[in-house]
Protein backbone atom coordinates (compact mmCIF):
# COMPACT_ATOMS: atom_id res chain seq x y z
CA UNK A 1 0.67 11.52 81.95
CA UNK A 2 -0.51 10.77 85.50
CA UNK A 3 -3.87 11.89 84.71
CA UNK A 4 -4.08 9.34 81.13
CA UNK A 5 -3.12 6.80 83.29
CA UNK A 6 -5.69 7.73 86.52
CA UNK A 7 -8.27 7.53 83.52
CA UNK A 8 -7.31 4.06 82.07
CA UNK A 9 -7.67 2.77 85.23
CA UNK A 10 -11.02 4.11 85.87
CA UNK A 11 -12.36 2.54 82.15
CA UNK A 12 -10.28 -0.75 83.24
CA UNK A 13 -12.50 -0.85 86.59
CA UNK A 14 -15.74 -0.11 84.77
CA UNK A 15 -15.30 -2.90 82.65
CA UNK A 16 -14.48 -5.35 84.99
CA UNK A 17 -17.28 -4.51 86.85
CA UNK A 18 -19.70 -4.53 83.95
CA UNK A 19 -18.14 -8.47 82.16
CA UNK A 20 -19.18 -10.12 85.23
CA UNK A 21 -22.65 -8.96 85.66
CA UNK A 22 -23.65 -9.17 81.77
CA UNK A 23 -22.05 -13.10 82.13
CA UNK A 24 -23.88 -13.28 85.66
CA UNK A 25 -27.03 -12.49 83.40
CA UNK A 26 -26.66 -14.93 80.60
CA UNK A 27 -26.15 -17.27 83.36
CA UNK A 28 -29.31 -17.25 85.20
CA UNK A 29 -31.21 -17.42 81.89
CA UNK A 30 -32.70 -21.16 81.72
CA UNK A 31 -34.88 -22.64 78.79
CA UNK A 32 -38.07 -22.34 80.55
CA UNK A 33 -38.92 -19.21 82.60
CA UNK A 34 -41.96 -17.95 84.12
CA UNK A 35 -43.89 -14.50 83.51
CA UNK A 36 -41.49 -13.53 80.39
CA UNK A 37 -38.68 -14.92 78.60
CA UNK A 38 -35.57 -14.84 80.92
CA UNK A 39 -37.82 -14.32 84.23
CA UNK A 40 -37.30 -17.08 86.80
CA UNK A 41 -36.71 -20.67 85.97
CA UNK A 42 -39.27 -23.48 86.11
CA UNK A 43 -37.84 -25.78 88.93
CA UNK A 44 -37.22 -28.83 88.72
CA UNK A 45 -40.82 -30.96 90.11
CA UNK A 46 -42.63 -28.06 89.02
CA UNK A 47 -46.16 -29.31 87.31
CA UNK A 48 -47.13 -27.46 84.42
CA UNK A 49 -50.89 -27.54 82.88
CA UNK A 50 -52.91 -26.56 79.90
CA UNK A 51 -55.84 -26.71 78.34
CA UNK A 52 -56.72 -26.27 75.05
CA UNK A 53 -56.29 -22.68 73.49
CA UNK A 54 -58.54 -20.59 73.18
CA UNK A 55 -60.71 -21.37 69.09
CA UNK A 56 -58.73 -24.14 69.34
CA UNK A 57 -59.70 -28.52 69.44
CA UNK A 58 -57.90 -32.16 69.72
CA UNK A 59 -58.83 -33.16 66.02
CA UNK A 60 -57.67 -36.76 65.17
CA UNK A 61 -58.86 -37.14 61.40
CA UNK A 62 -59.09 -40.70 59.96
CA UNK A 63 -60.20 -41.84 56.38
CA UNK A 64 -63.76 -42.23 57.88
CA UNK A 65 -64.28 -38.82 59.68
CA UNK A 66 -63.09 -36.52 61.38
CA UNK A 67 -62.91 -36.99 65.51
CA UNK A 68 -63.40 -33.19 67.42
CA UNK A 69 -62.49 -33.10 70.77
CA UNK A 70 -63.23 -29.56 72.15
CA UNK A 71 -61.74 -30.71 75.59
CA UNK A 72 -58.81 -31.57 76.79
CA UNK A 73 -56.04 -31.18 79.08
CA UNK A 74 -52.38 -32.00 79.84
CA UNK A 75 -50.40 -32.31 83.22
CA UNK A 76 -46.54 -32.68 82.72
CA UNK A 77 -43.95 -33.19 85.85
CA UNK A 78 -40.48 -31.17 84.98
CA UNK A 79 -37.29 -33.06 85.13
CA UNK A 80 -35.15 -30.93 84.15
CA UNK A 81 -34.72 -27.50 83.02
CA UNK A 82 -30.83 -26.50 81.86
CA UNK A 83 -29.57 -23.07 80.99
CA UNK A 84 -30.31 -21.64 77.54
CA UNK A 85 -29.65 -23.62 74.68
CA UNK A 86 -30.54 -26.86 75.96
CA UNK A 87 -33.27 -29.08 75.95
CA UNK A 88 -35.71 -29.00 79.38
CA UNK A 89 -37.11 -32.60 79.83
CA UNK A 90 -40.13 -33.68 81.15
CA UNK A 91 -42.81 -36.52 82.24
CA UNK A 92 -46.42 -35.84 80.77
CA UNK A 93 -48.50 -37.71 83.37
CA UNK A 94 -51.85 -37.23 82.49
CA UNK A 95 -53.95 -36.13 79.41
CA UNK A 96 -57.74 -36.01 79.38
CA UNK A 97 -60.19 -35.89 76.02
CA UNK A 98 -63.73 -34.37 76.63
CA UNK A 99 -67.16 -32.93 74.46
CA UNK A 100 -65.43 -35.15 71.14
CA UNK A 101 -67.93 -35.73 68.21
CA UNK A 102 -67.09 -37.48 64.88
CA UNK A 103 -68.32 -36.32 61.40
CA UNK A 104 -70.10 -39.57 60.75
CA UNK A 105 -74.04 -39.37 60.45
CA UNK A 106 -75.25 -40.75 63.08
CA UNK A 107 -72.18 -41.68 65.09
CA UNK A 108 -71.36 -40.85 68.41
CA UNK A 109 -68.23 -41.27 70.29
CA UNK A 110 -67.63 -42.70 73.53
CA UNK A 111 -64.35 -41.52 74.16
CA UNK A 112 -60.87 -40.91 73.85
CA UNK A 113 -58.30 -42.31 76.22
CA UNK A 114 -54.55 -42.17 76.69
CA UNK A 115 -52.33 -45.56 77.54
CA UNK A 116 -49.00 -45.79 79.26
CA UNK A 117 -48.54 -43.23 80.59
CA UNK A 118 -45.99 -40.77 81.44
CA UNK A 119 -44.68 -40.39 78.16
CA UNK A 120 -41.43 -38.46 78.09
CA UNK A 121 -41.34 -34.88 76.55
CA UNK A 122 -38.86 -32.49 75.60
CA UNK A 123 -38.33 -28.82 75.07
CA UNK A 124 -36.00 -26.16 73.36
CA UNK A 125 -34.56 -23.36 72.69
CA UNK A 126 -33.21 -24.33 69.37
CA UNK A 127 -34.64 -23.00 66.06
CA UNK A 128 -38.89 -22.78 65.95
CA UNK A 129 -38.96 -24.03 70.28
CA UNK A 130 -39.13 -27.46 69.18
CA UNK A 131 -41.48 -29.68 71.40
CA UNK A 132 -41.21 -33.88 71.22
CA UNK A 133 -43.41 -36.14 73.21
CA UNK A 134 -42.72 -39.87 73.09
CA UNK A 135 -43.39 -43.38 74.56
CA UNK A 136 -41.39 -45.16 76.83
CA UNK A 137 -39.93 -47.52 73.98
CA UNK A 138 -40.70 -48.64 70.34
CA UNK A 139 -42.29 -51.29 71.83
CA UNK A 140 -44.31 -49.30 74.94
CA UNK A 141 -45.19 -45.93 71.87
CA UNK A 142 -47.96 -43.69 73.17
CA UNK A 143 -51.26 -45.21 72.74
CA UNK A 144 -54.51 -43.35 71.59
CA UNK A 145 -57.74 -45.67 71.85
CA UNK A 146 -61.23 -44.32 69.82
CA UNK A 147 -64.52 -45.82 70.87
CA UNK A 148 -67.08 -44.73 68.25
CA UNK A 149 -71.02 -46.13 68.75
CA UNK A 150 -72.83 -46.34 65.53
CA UNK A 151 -75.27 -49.64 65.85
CA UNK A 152 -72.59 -51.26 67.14
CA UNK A 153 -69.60 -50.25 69.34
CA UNK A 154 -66.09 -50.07 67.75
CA UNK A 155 -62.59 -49.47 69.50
CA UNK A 156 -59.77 -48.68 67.61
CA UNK A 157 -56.12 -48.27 68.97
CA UNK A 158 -53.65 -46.27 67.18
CA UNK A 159 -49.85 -45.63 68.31
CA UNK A 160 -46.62 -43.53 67.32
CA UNK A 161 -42.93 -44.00 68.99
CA UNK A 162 -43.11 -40.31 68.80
CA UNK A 163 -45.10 -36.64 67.65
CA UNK A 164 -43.37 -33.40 67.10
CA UNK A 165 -44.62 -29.73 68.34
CA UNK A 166 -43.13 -26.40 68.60
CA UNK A 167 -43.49 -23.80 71.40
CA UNK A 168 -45.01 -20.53 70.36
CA UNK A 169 -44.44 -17.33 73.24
CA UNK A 170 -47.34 -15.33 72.19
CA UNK A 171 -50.27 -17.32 73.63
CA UNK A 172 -47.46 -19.58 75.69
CA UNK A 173 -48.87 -22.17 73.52
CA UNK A 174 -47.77 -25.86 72.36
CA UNK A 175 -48.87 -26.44 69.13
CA UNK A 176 -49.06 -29.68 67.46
CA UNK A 177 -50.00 -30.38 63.62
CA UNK A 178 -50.84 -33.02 61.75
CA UNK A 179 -48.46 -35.91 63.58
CA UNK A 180 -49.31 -39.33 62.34
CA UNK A 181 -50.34 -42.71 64.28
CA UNK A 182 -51.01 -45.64 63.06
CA UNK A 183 -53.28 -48.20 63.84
CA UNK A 184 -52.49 -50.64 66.42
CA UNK A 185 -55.44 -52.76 67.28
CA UNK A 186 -59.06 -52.61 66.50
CA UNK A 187 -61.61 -54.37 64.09
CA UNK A 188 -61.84 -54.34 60.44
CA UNK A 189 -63.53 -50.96 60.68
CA UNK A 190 -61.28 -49.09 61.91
CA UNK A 191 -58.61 -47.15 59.28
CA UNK A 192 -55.72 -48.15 59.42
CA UNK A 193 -53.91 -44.52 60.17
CA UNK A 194 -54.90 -41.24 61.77
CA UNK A 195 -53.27 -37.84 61.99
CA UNK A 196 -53.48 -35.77 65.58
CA UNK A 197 -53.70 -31.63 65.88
CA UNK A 198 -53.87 -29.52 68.95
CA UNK A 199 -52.95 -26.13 70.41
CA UNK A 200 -52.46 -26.53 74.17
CA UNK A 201 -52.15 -23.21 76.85
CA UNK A 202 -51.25 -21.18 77.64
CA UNK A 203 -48.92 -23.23 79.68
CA UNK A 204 -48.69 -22.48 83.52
CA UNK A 205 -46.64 -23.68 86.31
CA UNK A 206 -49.06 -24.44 89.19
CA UNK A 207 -46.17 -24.85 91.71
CA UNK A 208 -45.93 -21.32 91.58
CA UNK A 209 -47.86 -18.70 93.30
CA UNK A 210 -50.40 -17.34 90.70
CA UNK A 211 -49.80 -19.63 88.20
CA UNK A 212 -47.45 -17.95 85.84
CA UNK A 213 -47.24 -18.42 82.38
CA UNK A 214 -44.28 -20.51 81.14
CA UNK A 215 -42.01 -19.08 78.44
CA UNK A 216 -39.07 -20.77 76.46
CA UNK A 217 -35.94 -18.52 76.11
C-alpha cells in the first residue's frame, strides 16, 4: 500500500510541475512575435517596415487605366501588442509610392502621395490574420492623391474610412486586395472610384537587432 501511495505522489508532483510551465508557455505567447510564431514579442514602440514583396506592385486601377507603382514602402509605430487572441494596434506613420506608370498612351504620372497621416492599423490572430488600416475619423478617412500628366496635369483625390488585409506567415507578408476608394476631389476627369492592391514584406522590426521578421501567432 505504502508503495501505491509513494507512487501517486510522485505522478501528483510531476503534474504540478508540468500545468504551470505549459500555462507559463501559453502565457508568453503574444500576437506578434519575432523570428517564428511564438518567439519574442514585438514591444511596444517597436517600428516595423516593409517594402513591397518580392513580383509584387501598389496597383490602384480606375475606369481609365490602370496606375503601377513598383515602389513603395510602409513605416508603422506599435501601440500595442496583447497576448494571443487579441488584436495588436498600431500607428502607420509613413507610406511612400515610387517608379508608378499608368496604362494610358501617352500618360505619365507624377505621383502618388499619402494625406493625414498616421492612420491607425490593427492586427490579429483571429481567423485568416486579419489586417485593418483606417483614418482618423469618417470625416479625416485616409487620403490617396493621383497626379497624372497627359497635355495637361490632373490631380485626383480619392478616400476610404477604412481597407481590409490579412497577414500571411510564409513571406511575413500583408496582403491587401482589391479595397475600394472613392473619389474625393479632383476635376471632371478623374473617375469617380478606384480599387487599391498590394503585398507588403516581409515585415521586420527595426528596433531589434538584425531586423527580425515579424510573425502573427
Amino acid at each position: 500500500m505504502r508503495r501505491y501511495i509513494y507512487a501517486g505522489i510522485v505522478m501528483a508532483t510531476a503534474l504540478i510541475a508540468i500545468v504551470p510551465a505549459t500555462s507559463a508557455s501559453a502565457a508568453s505567447a503574444h500576437v506578434l512575435t519575432t523570428g517564428k510564431v511564438g518567439g519574442p514579442a514585438v514591444k511596444p514602440h517597436a517600428v516595423l517596415k516593409a517594402g513591397l514583396a518580392k513580383g509584387s506592385a501598389a496597383v490602384f486601377v480606375t475606369s481609365l487605366g490602370k496606375l503601377t507603382c513598383a515602389k513603395s514602402t510602409v513605416t508603422a509605430k506599435v501601440i500595442s501588442n496583447p497576448a494571443a487572441h487579441g488584436t495588436a494596434r498600431e500607428s502607420l506613420t509613413a507610406q511612400t509610392f515610387g517608379k508608378c506608370t499608368i496604362n494610358v498612351s501617352g500618360a505619365t504620372v507624377g505621383k502618388m502621395t499619402i494625406s493625414d497621416l498616421p492612420y491607425a492599423i490593427t492586427m490579429s490572430d483571429a481567423k485568416g490574420d486579419p489586417v485593418k488600416v483606417s483614418g482618423h475619423s469618417k470625416s479625416a478617412p485616409m487620403l490617396v492623391t493621383l497626379t497624372v500628366t497627359d497635355v495637361i496635369t490632373v490631380s485626383c483625390s480619392y478616400k476610404a474610412t477604412a481597407i481590409s488585409g490579412r497577414e500571411v506567415n510564409k513571406g511575413n507578408e500583408t496582403v491587401f486586395v482589391k479595397q475600394s476608394f472613392k473619389l474625393s476631389s479632383g476635376s471632371s476627369f478623374c473617375p469617380t472610384s478606384a480599387t487599391f492592391s498590394a503585398a507588403y514584406g516581409p515585415l521586420k522590426d527595426t528596433s531589434v537587432k538584425g531586423s527580425p521578421a515579424v510573425f502573427v501567432s
